[in-house]
C-alpha atoms as a PDB file:
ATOM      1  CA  UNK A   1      19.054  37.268 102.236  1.00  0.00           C
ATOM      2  CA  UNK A   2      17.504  35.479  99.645  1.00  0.00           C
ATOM      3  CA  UNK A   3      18.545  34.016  96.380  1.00  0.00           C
ATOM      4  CA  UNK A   4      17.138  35.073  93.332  1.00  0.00           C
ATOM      5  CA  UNK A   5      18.077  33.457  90.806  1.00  0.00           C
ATOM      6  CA  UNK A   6      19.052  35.609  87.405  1.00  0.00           C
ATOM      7  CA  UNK A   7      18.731  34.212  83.853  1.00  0.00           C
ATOM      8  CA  UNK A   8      20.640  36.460  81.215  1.00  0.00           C
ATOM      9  CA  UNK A   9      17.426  36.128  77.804  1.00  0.00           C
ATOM     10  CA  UNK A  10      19.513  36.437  74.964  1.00  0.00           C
ATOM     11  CA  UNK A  11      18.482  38.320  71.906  1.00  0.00           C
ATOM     12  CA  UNK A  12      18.961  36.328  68.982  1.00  0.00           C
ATOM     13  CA  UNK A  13      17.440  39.204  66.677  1.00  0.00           C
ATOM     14  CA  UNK A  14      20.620  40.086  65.733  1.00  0.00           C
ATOM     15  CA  UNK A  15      20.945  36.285  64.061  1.00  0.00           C
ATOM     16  CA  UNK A  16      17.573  36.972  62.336  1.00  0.00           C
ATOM     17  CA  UNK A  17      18.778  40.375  61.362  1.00  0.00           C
ATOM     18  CA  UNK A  18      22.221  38.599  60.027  1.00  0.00           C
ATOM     19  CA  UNK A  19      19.611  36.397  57.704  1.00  0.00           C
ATOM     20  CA  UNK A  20      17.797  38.699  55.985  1.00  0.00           C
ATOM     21  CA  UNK A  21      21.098  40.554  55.049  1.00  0.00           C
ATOM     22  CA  UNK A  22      22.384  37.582  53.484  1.00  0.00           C
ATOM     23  CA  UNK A  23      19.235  36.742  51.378  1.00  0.00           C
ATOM     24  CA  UNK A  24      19.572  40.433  50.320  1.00  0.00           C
ATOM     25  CA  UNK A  25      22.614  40.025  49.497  1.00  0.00           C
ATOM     26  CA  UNK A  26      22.187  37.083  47.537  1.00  0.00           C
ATOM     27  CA  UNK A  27      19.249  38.185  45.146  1.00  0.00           C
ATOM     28  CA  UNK A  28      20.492  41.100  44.582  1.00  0.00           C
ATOM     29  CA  UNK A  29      23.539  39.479  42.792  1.00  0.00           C
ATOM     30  CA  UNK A  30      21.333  37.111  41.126  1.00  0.00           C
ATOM     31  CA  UNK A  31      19.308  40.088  39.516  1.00  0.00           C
ATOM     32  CA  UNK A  32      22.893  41.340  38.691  1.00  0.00           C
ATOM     33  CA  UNK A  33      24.574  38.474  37.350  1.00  0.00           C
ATOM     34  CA  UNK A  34      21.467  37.787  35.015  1.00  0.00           C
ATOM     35  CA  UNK A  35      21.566  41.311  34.228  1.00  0.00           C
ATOM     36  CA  UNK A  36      25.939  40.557  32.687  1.00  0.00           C
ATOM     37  CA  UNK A  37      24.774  37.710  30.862  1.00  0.00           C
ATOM     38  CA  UNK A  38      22.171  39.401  29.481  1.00  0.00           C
ATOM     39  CA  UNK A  39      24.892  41.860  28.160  1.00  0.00           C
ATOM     40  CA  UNK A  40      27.714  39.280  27.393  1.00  0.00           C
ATOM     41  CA  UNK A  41      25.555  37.293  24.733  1.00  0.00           C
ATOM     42  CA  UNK A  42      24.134  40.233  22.998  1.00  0.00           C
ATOM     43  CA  UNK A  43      27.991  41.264  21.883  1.00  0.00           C
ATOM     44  CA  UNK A  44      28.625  40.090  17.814  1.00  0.00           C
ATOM     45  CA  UNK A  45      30.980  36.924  17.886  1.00  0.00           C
ATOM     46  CA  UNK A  46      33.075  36.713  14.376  1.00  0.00           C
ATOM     47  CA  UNK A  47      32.322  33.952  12.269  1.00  0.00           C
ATOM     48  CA  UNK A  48      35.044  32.606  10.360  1.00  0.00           C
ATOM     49  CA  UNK A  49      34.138  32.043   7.205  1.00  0.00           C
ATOM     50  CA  UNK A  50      35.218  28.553   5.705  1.00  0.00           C
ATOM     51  CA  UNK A  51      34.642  26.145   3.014  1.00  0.00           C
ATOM     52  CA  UNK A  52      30.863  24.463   3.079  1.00  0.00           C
ATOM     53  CA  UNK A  53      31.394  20.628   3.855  1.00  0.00           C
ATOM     54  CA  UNK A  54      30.370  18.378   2.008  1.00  0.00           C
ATOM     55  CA  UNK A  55      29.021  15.813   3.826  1.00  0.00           C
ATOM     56  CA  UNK A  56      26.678  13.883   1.198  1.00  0.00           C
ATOM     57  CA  UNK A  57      25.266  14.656  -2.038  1.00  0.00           C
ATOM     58  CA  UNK A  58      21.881  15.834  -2.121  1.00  0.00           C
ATOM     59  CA  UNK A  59      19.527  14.052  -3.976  1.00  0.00           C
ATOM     60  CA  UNK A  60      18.746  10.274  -4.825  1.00  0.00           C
ATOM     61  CA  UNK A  61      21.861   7.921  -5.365  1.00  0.00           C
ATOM     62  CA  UNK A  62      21.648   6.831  -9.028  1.00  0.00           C
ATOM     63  CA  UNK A  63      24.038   5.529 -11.721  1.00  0.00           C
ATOM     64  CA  UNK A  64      23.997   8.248 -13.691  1.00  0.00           C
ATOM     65  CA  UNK A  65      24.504  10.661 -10.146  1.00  0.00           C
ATOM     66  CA  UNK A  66      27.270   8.220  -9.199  1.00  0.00           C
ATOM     67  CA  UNK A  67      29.134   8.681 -13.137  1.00  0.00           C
ATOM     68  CA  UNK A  68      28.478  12.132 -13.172  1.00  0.00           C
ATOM     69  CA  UNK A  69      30.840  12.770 -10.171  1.00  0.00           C
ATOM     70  CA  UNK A  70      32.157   9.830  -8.770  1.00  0.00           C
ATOM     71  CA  UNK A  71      34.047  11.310  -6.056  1.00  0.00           C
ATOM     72  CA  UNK A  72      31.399  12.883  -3.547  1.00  0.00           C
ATOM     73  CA  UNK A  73      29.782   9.423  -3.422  1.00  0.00           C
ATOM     74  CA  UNK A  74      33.397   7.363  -2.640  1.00  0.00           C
ATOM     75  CA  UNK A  75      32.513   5.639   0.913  1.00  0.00           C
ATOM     76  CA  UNK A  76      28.433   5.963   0.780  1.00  0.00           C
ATOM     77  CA  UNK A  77      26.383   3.677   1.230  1.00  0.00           C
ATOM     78  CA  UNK A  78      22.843   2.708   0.672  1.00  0.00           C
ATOM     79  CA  UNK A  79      22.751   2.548  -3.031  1.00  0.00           C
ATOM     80  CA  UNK A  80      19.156   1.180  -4.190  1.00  0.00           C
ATOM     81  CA  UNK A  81      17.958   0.370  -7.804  1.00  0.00           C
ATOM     82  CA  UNK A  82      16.208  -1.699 -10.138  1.00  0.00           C
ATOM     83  CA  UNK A  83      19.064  -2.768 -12.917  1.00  0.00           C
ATOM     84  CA  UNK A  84      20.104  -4.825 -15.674  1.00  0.00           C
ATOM     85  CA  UNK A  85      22.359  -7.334 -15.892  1.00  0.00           C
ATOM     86  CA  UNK A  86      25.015  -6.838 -18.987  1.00  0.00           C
ATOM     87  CA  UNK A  87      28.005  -8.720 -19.674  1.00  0.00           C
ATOM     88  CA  UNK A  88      30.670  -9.399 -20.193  1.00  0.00           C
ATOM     89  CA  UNK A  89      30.821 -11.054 -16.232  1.00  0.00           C
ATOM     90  CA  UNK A  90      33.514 -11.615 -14.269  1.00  0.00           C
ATOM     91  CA  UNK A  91      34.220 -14.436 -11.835  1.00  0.00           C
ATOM     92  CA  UNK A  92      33.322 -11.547  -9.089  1.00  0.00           C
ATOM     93  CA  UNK A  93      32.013  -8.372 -11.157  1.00  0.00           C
ATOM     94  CA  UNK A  94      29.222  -7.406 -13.408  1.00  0.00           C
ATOM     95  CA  UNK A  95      28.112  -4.645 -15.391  1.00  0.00           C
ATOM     96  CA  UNK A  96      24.701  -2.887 -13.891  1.00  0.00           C
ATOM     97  CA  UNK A  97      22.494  -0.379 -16.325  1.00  0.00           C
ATOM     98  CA  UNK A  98      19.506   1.913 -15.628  1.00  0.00           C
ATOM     99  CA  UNK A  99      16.902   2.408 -17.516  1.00  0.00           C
ATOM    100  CA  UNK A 100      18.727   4.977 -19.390  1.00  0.00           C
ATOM    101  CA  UNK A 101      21.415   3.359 -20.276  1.00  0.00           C
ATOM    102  CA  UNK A 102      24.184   4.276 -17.977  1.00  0.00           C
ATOM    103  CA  UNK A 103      26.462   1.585 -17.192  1.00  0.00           C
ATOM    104  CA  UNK A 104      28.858   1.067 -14.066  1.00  0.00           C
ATOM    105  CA  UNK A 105      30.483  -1.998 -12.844  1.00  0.00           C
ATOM    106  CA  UNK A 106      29.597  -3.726  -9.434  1.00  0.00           C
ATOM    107  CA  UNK A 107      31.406  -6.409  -7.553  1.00  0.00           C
ATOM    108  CA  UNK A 108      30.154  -9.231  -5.555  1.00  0.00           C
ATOM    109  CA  UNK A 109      30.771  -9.328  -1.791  1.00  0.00           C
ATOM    110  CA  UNK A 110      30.413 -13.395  -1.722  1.00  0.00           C
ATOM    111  CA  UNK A 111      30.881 -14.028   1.973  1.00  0.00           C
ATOM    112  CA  UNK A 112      27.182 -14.020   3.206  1.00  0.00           C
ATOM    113  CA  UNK A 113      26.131 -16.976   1.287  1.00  0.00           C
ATOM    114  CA  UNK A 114      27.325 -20.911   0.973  1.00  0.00           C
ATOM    115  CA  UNK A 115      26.307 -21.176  -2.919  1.00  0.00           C
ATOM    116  CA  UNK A 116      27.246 -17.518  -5.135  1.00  0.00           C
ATOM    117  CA  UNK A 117      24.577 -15.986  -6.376  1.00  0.00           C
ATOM    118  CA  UNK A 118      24.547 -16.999 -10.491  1.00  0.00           C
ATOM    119  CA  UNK A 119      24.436 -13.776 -12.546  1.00  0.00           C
ATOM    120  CA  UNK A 120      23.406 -13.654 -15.795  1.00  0.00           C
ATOM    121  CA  UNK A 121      23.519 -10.959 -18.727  1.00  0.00           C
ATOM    122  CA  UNK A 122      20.097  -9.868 -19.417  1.00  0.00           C
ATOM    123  CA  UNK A 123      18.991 -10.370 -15.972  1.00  0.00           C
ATOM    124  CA  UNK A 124      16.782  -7.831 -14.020  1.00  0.00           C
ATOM    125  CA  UNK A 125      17.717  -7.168 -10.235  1.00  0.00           C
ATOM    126  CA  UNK A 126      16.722  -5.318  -7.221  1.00  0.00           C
ATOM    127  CA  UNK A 127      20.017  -4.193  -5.021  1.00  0.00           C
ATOM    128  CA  UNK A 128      18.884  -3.110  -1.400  1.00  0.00           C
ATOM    129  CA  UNK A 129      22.170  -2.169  -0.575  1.00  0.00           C
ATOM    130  CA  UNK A 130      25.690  -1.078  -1.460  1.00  0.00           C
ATOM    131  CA  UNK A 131      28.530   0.683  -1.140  1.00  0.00           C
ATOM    132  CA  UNK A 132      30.443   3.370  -3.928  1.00  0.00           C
ATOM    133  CA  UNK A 133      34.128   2.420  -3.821  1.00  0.00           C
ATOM    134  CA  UNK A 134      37.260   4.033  -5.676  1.00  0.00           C
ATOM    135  CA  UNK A 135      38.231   1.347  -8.255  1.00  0.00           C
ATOM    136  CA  UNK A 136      41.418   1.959  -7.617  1.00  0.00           C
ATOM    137  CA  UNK A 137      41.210   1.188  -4.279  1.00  0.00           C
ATOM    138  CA  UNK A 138      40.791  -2.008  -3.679  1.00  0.00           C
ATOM    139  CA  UNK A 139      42.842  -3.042  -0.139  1.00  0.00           C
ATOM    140  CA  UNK A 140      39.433  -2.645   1.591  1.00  0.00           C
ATOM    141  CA  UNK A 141      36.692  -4.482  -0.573  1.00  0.00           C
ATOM    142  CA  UNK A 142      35.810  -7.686   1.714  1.00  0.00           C
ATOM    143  CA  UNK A 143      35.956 -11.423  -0.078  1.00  0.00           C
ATOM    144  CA  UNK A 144      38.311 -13.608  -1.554  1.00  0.00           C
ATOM    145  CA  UNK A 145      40.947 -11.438  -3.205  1.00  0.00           C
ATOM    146  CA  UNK A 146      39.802 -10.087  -7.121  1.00  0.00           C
ATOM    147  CA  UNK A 147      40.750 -12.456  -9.957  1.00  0.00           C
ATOM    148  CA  UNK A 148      43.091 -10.570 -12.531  1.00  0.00           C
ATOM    149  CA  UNK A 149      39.955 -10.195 -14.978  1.00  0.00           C
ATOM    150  CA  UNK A 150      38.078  -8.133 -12.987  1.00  0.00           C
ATOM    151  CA  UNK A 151      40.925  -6.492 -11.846  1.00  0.00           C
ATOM    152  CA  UNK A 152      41.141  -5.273 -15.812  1.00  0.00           C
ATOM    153  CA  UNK A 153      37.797  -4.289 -15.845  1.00  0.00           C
ATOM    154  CA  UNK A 154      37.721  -2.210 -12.843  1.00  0.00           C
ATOM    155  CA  UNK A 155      40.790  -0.222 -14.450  1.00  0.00           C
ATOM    156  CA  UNK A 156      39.837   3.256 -16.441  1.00  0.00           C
ATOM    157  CA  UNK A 157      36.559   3.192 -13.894  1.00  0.00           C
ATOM    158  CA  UNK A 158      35.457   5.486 -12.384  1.00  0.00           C
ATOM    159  CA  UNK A 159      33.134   4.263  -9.418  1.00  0.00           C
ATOM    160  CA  UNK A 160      32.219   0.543  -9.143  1.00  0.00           C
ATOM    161  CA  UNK A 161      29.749   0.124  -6.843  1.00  0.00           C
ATOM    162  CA  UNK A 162      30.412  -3.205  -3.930  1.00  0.00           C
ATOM    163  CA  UNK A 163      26.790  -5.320  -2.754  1.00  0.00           C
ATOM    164  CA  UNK A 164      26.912  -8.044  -0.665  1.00  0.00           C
ATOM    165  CA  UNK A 165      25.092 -11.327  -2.461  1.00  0.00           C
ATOM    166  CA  UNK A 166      22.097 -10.612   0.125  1.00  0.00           C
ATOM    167  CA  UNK A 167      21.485  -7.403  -0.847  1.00  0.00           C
ATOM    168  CA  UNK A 168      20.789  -8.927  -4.632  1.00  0.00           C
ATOM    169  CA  UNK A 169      17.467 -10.002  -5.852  1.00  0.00           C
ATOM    170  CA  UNK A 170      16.835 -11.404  -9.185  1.00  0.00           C
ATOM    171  CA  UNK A 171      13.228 -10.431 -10.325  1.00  0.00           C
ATOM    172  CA  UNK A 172      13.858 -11.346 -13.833  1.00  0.00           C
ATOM    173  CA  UNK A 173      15.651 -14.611 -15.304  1.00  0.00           C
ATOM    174  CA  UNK A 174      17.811 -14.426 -18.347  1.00  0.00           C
END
């Protein structure tokens, strides 16, 4: 008798079959889940209602801004005006008006340069920079420590205003 030999052809249908399910099965829930998001962020979410922030005063930084209420400007920075020069002067302070008039004191950072900067009462200057401090905090203002005149001077302030000797130009001599 002879031999014939018998191969057993498998069916992998059933695999392909197994496939499709599973991609069925897979977009369906994807249509679905979009579907519960869909519904989640239409529900209202309560708000609690707080205080506004401030954060920083609108409008230009001027003396007269600065004067009028001294403590939302405490810690800003980038103060930038034409002034005047008045006296009287102190070894590290001066007095800086607008053009209307309004006075505030301003001290002298003198770190960036090797010679001060000589200030003079009647003096017009452009400061590029500076920085509204409490006068009555004065741990943090950078230089040598305050003399006991200026000191004086800052007292029954309100705002003085801190500029490094860079940030000073004199357009107008005494």
């Amino acid at each position: 008798m002879a031999e014939i030999p018998v191969t057993h052809k498998s069916n992998k249908s059933w695999l392909w079959l197994l496939l499709v399910l599973l991609l069925l099965a897979l977009l369906i829930w994807w249509l679905l889940a979009d579907d519960d998001e869909a519904i989640e962020t239409t529900e209202p979410v309560a708000i609690e209602q707080t205080e506004p922030m401030m954060t920083e005063p609108a409008g230009v930084m001027t003396i007269a801004a600065i004067l009028e209420n001294p403590q939302t400007y405490y810690g800003r920075d980038g103060f930038t005006a034409e002034v005047g020069v008045d006296g009287p002067l102190t070894d590290r302070g001066f007095w800086i008006t607008d053009d209307a008039g309004n006075r505030m004191f301003a001290l002298v950072i003198d770190e960036p340069r090797e010679v001060p900067i000589d200030l003079n009462p009647g003096q017009r200057l452009r400061i590029t920079g500076g920085t509204v401090r409490n006068p009555s905090d004065t741990a943090g203002i950078p230089g040598v420590t305050l003399d006991d005149d200026t000191m004086q001077t800052m007292q029954g302030q309100q705002a003085v205003l801190v500029v490094n000797e860079e940030n000073i130009e004199i357009l107008e001599a005494a």
